[in-house]
Protein backbone atom coordinates (compact mmCIF):
# COMPACT_ATOMS: atom_id res chain seq x y z
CA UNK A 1 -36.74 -192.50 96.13
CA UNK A 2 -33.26 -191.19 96.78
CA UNK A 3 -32.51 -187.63 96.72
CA UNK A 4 -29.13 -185.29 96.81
CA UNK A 5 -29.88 -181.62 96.64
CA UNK A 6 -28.00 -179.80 94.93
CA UNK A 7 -24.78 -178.48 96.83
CA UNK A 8 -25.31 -174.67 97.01
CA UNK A 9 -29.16 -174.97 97.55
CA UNK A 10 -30.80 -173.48 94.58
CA UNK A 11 -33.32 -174.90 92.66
CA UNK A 12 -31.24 -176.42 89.73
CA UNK A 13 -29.29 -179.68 89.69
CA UNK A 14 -29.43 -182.21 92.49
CA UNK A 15 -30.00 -185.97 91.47
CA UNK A 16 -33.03 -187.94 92.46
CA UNK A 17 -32.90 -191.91 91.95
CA UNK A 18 -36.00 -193.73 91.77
CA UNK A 19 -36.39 -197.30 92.25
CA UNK A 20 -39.74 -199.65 92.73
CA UNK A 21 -40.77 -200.73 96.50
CA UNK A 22 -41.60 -204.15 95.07
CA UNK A 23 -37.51 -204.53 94.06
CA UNK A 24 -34.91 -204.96 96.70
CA UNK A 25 -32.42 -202.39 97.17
CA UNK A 26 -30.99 -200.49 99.98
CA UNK A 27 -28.82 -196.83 99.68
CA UNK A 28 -24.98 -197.14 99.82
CA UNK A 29 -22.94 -194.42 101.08
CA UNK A 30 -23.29 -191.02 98.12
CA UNK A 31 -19.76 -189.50 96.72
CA UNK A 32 -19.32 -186.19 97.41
CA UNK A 33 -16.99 -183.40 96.40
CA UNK A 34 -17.32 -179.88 94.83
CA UNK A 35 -17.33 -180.92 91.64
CA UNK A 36 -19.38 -184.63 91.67
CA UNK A 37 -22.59 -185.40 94.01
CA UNK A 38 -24.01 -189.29 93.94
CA UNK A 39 -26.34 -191.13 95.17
CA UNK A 40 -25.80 -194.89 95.38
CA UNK A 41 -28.51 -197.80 95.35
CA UNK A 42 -27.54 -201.78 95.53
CA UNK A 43 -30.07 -203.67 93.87
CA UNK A 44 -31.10 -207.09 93.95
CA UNK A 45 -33.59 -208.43 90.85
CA UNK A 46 -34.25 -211.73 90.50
CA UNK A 47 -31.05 -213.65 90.43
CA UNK A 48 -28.90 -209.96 89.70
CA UNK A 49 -27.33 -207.76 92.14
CA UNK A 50 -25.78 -204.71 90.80
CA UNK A 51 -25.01 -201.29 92.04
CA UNK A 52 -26.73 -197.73 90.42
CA UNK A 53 -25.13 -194.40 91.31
CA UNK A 54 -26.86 -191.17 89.40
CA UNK A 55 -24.26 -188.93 89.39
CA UNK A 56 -24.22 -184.76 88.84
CA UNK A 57 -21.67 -182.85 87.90
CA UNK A 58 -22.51 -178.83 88.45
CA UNK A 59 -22.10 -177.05 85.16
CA UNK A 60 -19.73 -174.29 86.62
CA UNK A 61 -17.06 -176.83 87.15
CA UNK A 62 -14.35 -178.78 85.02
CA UNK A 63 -14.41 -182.17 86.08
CA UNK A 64 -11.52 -184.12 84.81
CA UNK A 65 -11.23 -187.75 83.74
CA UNK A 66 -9.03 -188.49 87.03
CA UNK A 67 -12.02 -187.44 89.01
CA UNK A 68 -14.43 -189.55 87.21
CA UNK A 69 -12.31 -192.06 88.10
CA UNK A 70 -11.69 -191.81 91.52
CA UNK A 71 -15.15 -191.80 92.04
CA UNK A 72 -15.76 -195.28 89.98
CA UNK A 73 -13.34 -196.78 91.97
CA UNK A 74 -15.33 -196.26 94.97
CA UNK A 75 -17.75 -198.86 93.17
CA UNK A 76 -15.33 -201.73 93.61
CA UNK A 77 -13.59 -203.98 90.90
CA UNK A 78 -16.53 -205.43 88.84
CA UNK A 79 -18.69 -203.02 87.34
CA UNK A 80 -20.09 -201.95 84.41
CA UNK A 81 -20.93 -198.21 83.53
CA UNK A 82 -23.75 -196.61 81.82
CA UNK A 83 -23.68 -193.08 81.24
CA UNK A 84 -26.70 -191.01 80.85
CA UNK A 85 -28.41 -187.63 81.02
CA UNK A 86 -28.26 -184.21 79.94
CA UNK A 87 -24.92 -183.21 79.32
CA UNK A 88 -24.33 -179.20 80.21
CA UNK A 89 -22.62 -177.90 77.04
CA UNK A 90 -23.52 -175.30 75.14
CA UNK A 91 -23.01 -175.04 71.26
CA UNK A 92 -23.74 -172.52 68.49
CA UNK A 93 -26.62 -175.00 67.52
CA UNK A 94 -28.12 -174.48 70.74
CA UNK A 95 -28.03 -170.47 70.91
C-alpha cells in the first residue's frame, strides 16, 4: 500500500494506492506541488510492465491543463492514461 497524506494535514484528500504482494512492483518517485500530489507504482504482470500514478488534485485549487501536463511528462514518452475518481465539482443537481 502506498500512501500520500494530504498536504495541509486534515482528514480529507490524500491518495492511497493499493497493489497485491503476490504482483511485482516497486514505488517511483511521487509528484508534488500545491496544486497535484502522486504517488507512483511500476508494475510488472506477467509479460507487462506499466507505470500507475493516483493522482489528487485539492478542491480549493484551479489546476490547469499545462499542469496536468507537466506532471505526465514526468511519466516518460510511452504511456497511456486512465483517468478516474471523484471529480470535486459541485452542480445545482447536487445541492
Amino acid at each position: 500500500m502506498f500512501t500520500i497524506p494530504p498536504p495541509d494535514g486534515t482528514a480529507h484528500g490524500g491518495i492511497t494506492l493499493i497493489i497485491r504482494k503476490t504482483i511485482s512492483h516497486y514505488e517511483l518517485p511521487s509528484y508534488q506541488t500545491n496544486k497535484i500530489q502522486t504517488t507512483i507504482v511500476d508494475v510488472k504482470a506477467m509479460s507487462w510492465r506499466f507505470t500507475v500514478a493516483a493522482i489528487y488534485s485539492p478542491p480549493r485549487h484551479n489546476t490547469s491543463t499545462d499542469e496536468y501536463k507537466d506532471f505526465l511528462q514526468t511519466l516518460g514518452n510511452r504511456f497511456t492514461v486512465v483517468a478516474t475518481g471523484t471529480p470535486n465539482t459541485h452542480n445545482g443537481a447536487q445541492d
